[in-house]
N, C-alpha and C. Protein backbone atom coordinates (compact mmCIF):
# COMPACT_ATOMS: atom_id res chain seq x y z
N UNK A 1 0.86 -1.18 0.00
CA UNK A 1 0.00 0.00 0.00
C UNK A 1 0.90 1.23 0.00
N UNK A 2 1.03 2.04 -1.21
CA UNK A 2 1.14 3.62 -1.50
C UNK A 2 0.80 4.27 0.02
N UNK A 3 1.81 5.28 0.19
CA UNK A 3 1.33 6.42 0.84
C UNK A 3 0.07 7.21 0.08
N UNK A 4 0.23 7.47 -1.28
CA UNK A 4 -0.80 8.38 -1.96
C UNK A 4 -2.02 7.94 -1.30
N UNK A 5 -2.10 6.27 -1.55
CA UNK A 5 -3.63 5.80 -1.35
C UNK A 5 -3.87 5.74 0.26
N UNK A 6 -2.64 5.65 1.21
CA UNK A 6 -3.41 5.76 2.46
C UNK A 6 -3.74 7.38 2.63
N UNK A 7 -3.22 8.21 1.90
CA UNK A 7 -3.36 9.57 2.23
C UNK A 7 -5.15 9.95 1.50
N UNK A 8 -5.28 9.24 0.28
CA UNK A 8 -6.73 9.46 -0.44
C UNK A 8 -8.10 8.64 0.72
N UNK A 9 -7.16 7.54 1.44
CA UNK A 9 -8.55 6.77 1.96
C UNK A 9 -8.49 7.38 3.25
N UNK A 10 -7.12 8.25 3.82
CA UNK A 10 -7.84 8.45 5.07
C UNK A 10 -8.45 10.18 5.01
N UNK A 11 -8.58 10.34 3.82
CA UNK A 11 -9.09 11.95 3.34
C UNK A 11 -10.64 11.06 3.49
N UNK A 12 -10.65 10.44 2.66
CA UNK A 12 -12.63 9.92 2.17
C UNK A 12 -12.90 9.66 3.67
N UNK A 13 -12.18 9.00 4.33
CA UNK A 13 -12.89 7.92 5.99
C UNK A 13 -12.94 9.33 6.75
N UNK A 14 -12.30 10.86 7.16
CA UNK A 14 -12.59 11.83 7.94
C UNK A 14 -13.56 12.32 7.11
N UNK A 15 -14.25 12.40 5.78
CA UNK A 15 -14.78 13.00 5.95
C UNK A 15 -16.33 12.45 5.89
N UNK A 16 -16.13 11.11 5.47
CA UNK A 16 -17.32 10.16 6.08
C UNK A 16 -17.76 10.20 7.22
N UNK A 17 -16.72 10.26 8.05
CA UNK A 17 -17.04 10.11 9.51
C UNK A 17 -17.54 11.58 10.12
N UNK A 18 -17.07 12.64 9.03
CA UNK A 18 -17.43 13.86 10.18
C UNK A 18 -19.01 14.31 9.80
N UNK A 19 -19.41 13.78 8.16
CA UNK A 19 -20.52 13.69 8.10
C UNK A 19 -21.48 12.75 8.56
N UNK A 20 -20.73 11.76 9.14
CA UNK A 20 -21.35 10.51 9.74
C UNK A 20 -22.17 9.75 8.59
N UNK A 21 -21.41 9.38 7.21
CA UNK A 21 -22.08 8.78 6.57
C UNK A 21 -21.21 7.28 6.26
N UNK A 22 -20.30 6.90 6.90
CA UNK A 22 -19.83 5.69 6.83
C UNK A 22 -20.22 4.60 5.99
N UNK A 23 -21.59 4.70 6.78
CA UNK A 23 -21.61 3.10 6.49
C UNK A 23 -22.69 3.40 5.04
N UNK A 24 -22.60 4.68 4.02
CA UNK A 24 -23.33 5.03 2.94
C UNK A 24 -21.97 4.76 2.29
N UNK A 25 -20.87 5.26 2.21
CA UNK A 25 -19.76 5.35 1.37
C UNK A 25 -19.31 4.32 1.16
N UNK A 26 -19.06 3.36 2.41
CA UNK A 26 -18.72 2.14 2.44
C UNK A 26 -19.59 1.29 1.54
N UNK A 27 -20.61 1.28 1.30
CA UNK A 27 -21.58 0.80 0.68
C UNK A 27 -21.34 1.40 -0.65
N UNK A 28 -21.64 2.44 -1.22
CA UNK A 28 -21.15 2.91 -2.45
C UNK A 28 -20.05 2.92 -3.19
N UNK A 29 -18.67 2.39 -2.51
CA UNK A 29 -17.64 2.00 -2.86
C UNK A 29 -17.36 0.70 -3.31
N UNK A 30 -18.06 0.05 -2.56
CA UNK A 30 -18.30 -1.76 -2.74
C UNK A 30 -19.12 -1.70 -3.81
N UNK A 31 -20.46 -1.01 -4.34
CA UNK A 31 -21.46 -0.75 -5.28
C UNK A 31 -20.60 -0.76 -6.74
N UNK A 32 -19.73 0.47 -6.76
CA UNK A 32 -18.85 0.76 -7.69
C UNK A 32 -17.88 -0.44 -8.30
N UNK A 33 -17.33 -0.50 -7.17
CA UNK A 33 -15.99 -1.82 -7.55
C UNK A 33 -16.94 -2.93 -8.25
N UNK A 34 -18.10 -3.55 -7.30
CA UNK A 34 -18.75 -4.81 -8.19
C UNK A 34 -19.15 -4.15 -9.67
N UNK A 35 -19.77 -3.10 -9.77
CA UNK A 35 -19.77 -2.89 -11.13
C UNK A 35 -18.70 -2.82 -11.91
N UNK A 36 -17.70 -2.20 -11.18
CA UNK A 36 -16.08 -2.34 -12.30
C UNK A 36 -16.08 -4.05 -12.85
N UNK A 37 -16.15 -4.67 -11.80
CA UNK A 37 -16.00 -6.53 -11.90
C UNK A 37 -17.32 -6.68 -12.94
N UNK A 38 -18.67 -6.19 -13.02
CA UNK A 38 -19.66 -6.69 -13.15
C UNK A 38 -19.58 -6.51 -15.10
N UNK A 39 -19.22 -4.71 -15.67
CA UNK A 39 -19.06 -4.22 -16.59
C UNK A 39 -17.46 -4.01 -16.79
N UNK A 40 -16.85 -4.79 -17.06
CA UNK A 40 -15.31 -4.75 -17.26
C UNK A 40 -15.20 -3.63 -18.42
N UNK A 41 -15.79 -2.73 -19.29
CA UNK A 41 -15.69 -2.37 -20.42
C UNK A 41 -15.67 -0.56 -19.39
N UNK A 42 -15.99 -0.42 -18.25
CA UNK A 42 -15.96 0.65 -17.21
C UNK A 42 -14.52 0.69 -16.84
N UNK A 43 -14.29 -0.18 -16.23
CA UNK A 43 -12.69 -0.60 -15.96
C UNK A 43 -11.56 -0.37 -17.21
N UNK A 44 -11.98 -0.13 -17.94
CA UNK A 44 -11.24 -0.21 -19.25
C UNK A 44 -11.13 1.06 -19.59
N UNK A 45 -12.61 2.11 -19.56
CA UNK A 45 -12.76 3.16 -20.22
C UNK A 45 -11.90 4.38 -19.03
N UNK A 46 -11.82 3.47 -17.63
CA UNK A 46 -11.72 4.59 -17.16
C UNK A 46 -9.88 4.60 -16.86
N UNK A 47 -9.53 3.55 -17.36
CA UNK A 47 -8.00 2.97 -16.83
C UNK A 47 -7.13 3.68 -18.38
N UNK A 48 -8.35 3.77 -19.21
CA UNK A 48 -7.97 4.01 -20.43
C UNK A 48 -6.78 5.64 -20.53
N UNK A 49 -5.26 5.21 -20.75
CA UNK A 49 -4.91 6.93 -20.86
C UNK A 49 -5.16 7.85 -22.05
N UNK A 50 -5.52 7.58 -23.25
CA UNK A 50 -5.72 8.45 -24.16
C UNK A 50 -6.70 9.12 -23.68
N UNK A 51 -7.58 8.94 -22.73
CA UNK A 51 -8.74 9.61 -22.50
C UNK A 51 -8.33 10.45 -21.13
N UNK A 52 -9.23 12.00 -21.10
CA UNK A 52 -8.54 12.30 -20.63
C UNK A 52 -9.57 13.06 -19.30
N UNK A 53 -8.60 12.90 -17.98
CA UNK A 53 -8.96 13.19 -16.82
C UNK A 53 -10.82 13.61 -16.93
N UNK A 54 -10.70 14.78 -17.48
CA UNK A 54 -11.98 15.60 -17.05
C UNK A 54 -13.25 14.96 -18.15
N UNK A 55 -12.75 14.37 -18.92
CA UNK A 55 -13.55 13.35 -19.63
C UNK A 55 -14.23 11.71 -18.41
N UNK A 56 -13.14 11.67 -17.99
CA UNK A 56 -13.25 10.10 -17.38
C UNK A 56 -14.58 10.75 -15.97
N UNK A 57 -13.73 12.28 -15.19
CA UNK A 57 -14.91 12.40 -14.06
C UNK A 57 -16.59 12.74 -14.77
N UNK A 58 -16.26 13.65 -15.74
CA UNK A 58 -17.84 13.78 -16.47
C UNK A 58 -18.80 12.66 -16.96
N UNK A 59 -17.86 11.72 -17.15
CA UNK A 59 -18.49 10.08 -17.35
C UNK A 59 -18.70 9.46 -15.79
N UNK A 60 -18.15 9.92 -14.97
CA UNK A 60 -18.44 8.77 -13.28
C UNK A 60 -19.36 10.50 -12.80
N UNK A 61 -19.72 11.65 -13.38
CA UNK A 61 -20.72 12.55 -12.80
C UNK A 61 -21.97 11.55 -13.03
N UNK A 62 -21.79 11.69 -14.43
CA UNK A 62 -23.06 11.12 -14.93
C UNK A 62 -23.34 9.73 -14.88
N UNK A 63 -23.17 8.78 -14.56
CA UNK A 63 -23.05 7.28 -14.00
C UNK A 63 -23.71 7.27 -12.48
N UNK A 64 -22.99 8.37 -11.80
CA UNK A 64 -23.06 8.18 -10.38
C UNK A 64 -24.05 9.79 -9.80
N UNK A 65 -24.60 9.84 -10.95
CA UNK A 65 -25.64 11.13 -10.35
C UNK A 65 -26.55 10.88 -9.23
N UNK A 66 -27.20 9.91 -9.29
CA UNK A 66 -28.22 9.83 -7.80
C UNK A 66 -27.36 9.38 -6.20
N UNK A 67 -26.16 8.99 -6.97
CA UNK A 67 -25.47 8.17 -5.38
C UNK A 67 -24.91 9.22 -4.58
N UNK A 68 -24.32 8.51 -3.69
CA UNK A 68 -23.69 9.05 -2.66
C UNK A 68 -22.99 10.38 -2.57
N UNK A 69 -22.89 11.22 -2.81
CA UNK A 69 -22.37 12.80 -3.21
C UNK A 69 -20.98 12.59 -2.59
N UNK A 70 -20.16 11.63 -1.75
CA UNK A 70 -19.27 11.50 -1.16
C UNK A 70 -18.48 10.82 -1.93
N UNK A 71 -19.16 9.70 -2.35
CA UNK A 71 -18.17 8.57 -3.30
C UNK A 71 -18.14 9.55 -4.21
N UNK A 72 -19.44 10.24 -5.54
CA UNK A 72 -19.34 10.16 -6.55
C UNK A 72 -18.43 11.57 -6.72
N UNK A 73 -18.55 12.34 -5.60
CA UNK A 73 -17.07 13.62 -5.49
C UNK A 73 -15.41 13.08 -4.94
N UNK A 74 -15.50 11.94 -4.89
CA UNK A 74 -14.59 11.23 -4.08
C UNK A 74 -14.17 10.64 -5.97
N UNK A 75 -14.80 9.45 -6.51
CA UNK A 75 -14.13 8.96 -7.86
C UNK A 75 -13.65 10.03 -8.71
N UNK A 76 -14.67 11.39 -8.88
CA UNK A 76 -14.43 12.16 -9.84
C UNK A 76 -13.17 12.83 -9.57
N UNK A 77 -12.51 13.17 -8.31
CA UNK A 77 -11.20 13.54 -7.94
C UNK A 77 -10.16 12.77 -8.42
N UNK A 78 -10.63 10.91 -7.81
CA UNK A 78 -9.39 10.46 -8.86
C UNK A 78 -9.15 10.22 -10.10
N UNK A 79 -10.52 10.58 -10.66
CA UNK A 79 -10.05 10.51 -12.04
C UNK A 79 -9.75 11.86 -12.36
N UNK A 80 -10.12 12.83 -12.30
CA UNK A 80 -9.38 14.43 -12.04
C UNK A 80 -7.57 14.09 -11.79
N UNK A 81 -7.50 13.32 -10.53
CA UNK A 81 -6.03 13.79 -10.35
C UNK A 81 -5.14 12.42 -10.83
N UNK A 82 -5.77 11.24 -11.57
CA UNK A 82 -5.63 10.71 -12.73
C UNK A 82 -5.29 9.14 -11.47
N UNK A 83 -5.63 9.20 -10.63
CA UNK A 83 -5.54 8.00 -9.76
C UNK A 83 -6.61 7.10 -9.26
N UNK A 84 -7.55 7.08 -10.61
CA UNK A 84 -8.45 6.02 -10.32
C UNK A 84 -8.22 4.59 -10.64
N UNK A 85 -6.88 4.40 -10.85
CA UNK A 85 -6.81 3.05 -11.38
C UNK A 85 -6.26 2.37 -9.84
N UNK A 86 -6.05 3.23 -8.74
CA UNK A 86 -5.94 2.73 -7.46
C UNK A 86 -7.10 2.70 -6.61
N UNK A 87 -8.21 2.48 -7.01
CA UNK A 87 -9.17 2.77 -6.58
C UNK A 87 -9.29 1.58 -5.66
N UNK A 88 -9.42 0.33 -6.20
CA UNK A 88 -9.12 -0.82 -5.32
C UNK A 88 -8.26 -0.81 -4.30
N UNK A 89 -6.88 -0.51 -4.03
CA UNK A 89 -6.03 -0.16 -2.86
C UNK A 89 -6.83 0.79 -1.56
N UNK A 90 -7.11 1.93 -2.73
CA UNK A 90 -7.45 2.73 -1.48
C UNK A 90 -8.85 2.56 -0.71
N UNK A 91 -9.27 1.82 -1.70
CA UNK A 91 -10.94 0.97 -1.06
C UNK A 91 -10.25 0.23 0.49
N UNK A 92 -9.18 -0.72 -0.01
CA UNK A 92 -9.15 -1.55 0.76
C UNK A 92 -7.98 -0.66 2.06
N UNK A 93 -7.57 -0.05 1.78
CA UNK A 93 -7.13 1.09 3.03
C UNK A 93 -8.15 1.78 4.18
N UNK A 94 -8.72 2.14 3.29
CA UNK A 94 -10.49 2.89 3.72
C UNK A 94 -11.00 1.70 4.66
N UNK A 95 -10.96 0.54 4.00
CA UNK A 95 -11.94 -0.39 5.12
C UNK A 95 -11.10 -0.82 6.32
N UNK A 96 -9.58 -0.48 6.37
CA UNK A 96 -9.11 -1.43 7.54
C UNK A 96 -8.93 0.53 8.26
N UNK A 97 -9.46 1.55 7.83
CA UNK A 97 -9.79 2.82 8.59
C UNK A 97 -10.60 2.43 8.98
N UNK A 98 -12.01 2.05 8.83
CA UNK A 98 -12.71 1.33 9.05
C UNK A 98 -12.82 0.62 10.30
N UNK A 99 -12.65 -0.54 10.04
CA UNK A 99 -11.94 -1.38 10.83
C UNK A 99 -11.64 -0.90 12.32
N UNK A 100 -10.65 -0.12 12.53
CA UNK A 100 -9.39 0.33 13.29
C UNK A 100 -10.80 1.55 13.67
N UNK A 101 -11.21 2.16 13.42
CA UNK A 101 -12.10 2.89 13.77
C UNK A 101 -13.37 2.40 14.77
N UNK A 102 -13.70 1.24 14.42
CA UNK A 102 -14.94 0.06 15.33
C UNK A 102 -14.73 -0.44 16.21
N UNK A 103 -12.91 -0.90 16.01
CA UNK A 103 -12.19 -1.98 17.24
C UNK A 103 -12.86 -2.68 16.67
N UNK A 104 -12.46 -3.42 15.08
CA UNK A 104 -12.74 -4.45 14.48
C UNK A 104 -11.86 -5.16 13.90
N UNK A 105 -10.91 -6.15 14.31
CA UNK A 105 -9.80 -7.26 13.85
C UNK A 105 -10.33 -8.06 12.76
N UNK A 106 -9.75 -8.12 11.43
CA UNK A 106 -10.26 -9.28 10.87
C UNK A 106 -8.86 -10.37 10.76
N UNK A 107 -9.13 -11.36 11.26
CA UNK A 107 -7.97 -12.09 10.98
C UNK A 107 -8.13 -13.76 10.24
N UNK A 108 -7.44 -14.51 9.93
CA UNK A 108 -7.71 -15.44 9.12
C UNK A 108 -7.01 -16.23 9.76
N UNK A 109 -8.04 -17.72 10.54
CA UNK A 109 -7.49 -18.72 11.44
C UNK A 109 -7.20 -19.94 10.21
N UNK A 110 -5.57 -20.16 9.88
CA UNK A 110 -5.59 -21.38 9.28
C UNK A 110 -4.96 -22.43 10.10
N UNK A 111 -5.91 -23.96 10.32
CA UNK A 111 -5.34 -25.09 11.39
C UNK A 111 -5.55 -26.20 10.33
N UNK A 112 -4.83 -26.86 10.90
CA UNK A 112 -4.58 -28.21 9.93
C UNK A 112 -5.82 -29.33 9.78
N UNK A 113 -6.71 -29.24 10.83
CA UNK A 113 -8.08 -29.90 10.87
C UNK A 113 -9.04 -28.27 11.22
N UNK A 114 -10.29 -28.98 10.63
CA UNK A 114 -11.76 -27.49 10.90
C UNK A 114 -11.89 -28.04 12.86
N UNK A 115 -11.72 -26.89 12.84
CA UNK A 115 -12.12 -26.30 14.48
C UNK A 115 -13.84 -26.36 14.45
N UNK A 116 -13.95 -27.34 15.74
CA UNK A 116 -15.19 -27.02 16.01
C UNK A 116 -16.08 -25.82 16.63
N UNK A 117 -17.07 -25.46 16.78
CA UNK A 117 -17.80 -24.10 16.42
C UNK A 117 -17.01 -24.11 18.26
N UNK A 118 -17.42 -24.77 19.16
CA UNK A 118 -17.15 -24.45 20.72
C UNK A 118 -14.89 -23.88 20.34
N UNK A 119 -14.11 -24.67 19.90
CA UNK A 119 -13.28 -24.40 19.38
C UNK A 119 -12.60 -22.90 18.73
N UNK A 120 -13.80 -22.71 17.91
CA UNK A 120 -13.48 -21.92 17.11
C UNK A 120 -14.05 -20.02 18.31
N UNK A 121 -15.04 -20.31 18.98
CA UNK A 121 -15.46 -19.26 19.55
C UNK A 121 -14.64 -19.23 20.37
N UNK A 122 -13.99 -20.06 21.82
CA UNK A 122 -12.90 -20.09 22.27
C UNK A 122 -11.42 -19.35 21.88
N UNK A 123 -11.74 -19.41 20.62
CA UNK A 123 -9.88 -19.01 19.96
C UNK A 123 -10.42 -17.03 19.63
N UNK A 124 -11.20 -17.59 19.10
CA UNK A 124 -12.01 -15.69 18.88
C UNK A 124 -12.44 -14.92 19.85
N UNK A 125 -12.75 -15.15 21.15
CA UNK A 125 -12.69 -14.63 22.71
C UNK A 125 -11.38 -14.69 23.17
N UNK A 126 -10.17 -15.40 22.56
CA UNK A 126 -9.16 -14.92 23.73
C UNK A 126 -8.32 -13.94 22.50
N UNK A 127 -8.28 -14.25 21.31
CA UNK A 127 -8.03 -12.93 20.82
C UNK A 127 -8.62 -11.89 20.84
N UNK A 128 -9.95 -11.54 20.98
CA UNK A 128 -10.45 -10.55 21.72
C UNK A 128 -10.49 -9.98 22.84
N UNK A 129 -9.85 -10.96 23.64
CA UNK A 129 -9.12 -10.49 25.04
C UNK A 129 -8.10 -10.09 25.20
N UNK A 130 -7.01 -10.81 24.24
CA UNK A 130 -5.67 -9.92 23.75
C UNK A 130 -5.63 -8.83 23.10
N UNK A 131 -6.66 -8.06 22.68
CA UNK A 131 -6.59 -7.34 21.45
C UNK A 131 -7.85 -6.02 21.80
N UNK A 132 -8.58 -6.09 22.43
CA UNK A 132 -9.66 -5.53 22.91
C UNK A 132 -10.62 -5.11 21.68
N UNK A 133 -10.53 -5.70 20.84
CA UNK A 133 -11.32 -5.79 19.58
C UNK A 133 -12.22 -6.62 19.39
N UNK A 134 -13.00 -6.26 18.79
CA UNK A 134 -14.31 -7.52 18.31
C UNK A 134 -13.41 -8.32 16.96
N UNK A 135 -13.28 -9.27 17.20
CA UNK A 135 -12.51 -10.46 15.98
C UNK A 135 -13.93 -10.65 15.38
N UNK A 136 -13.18 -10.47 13.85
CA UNK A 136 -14.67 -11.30 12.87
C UNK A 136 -12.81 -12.43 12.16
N UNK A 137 -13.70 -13.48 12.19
CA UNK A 137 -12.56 -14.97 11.86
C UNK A 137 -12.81 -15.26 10.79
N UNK A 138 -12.11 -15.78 9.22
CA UNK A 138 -12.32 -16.58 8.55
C UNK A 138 -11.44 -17.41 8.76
N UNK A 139 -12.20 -18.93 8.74
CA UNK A 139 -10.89 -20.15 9.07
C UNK A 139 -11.00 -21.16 7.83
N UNK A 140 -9.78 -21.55 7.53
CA UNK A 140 -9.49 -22.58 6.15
C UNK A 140 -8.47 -23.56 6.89
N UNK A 141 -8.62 -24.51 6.30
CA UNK A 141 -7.84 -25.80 6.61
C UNK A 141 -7.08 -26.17 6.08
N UNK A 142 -5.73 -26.33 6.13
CA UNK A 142 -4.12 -26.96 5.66
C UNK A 142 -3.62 -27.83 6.32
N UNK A 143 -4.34 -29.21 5.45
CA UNK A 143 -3.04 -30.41 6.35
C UNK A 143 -1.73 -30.02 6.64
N UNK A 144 -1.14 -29.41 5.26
CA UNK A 144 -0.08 -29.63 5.48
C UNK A 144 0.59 -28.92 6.66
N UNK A 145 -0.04 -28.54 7.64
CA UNK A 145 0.18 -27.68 8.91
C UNK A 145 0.65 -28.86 9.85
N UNK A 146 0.28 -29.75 9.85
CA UNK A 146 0.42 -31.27 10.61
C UNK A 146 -0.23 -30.80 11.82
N UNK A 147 -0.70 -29.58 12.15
CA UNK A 147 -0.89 -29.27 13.48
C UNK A 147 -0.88 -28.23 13.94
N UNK A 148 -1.67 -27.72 14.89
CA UNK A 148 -1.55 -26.07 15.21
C UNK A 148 -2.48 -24.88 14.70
N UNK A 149 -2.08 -23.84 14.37
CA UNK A 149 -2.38 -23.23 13.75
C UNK A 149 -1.41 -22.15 13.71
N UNK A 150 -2.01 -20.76 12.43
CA UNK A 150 -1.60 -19.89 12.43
C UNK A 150 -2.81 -18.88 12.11
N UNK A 151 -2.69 -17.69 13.01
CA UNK A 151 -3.28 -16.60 12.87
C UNK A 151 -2.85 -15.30 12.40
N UNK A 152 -3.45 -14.92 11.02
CA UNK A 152 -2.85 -13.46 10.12
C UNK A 152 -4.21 -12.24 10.48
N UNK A 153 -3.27 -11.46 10.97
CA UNK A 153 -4.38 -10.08 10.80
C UNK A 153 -3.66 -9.15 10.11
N UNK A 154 -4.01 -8.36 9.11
CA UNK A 154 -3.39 -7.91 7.85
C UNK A 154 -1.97 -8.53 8.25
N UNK A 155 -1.02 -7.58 8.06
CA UNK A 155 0.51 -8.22 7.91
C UNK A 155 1.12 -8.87 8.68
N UNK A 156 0.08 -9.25 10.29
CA UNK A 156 0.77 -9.62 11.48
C UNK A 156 0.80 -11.04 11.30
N UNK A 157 1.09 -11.96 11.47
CA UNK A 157 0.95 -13.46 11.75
C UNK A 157 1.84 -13.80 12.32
N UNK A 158 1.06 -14.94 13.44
CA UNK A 158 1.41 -15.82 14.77
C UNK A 158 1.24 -17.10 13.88
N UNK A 159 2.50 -17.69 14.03
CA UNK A 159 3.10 -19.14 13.04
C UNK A 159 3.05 -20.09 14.49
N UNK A 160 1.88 -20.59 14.79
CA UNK A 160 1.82 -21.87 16.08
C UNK A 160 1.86 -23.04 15.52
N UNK A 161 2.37 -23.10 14.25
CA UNK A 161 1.89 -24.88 13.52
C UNK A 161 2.73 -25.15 13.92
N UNK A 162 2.75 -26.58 13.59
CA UNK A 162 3.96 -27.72 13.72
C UNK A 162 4.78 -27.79 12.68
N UNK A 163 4.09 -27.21 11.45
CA UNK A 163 4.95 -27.03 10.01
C UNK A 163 5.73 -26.01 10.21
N UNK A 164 5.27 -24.74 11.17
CA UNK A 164 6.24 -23.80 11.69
C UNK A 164 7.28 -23.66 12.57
N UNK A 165 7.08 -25.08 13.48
CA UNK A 165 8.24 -24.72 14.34
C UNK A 165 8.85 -25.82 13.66
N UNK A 166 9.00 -26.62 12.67
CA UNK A 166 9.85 -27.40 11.94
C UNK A 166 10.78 -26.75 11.27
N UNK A 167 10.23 -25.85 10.69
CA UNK A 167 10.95 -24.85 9.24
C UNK A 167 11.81 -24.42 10.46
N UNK A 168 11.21 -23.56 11.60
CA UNK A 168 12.08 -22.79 12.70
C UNK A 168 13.18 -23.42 13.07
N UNK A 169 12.67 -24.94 13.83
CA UNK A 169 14.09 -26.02 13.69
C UNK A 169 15.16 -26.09 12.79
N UNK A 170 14.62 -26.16 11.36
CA UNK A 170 15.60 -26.73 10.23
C UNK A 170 16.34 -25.40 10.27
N UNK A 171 15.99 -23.99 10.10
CA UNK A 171 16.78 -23.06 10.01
C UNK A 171 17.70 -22.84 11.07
N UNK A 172 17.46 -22.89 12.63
CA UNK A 172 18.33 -22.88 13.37
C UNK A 172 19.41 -24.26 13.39
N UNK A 173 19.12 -24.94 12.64
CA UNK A 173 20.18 -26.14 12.82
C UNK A 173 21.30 -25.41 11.60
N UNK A 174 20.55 -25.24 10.21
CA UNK A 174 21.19 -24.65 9.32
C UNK A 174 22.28 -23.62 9.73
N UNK A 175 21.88 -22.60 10.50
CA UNK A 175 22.93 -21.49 10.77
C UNK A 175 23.50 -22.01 11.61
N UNK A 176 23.64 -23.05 12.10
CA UNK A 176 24.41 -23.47 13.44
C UNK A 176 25.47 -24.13 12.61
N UNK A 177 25.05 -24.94 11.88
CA UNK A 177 26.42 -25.45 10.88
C UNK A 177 27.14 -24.98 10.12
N UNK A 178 26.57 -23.13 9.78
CA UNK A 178 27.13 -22.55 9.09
C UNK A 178 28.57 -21.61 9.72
């Protein structure tokens, strides 16, 4: 993640928040992107450089006339200051403002067998006790973990497998012989 784009998403999230329209922008941003995915020929026109800035916002005026006056003054800037092709980054900057704004952790539990639901709420209450955050969990399963787990919240991850403290082994034996 660009400084530019944490500097664009935490411009949109103050001023969401000072209008208190959050959870409208948030919504209109997600609206947008599925249509980029939905009409790929949008994604194209607007990524397009022969075309030019004040062309691309007069096309997302008129697209985005009834919505959100936040998003649709928010896209027309980056295509104005020609940085809508980061639009995805700074979406996803915006939501962990978001996030960090709620005392909301999202982290991703991967264990080598599926955790049962008593299991799985257990592991999401004591990271919420470590963390003073509300944890929302997605969990996926990797044999090849032999065991354990590991927990990622954006860039942080806690390596508790057994595949992890193996690799940890093999490398400390490695530099020891070196």
């Amino acid at each position: 993640m660009g400084i530019v784009e944490r500097k664009y998403a935490q411009a949109l999230y103050d001023a969401a928040l000072e209008k208190e329209r959050l959870s409208e922008v948030r919504s209109g941003l997600a609206d947008f992107l599925e249509a980029e995915r939905t009409v790929p020929e949008l994604a194209t026109v607007l990524a397009n450089p022969e075309l030019d800035s004040a062309s691309k916002a007069a096309l997302l005026e008129d697209l985005l006339a009834g919505d959100e006056p936040l998003v649709r003054n928010f896209l027309r800037l980056l295509a104005e200051k020609k940085r809508i092709e980061a639009l995805e980054e700074i979406v996803r900057e915006f939501e962990v403002l978001v996030d960090v704004g709620e005392k909301r952790l999202r982290v991703v539990v991967t264990t080598a067998q599926e955790l049962s639901e008593e299991e799985a709420r257990s592991l999401v209450s004591r990271i919420e006790a470590a963390t003073g955050s509300q944890v929302e969990a997605r969990r996926h399963v990797d044999p090849s973990l032999l065991g354990g787990l590991i927990v990622q919240a954006g860039s942080l991850r806690l390596d508790a497998s057994v595949r992890g403290r193996i690799e940890k082994l093999r490398t400390e034996l490695v530099e020891i012989r070196s």
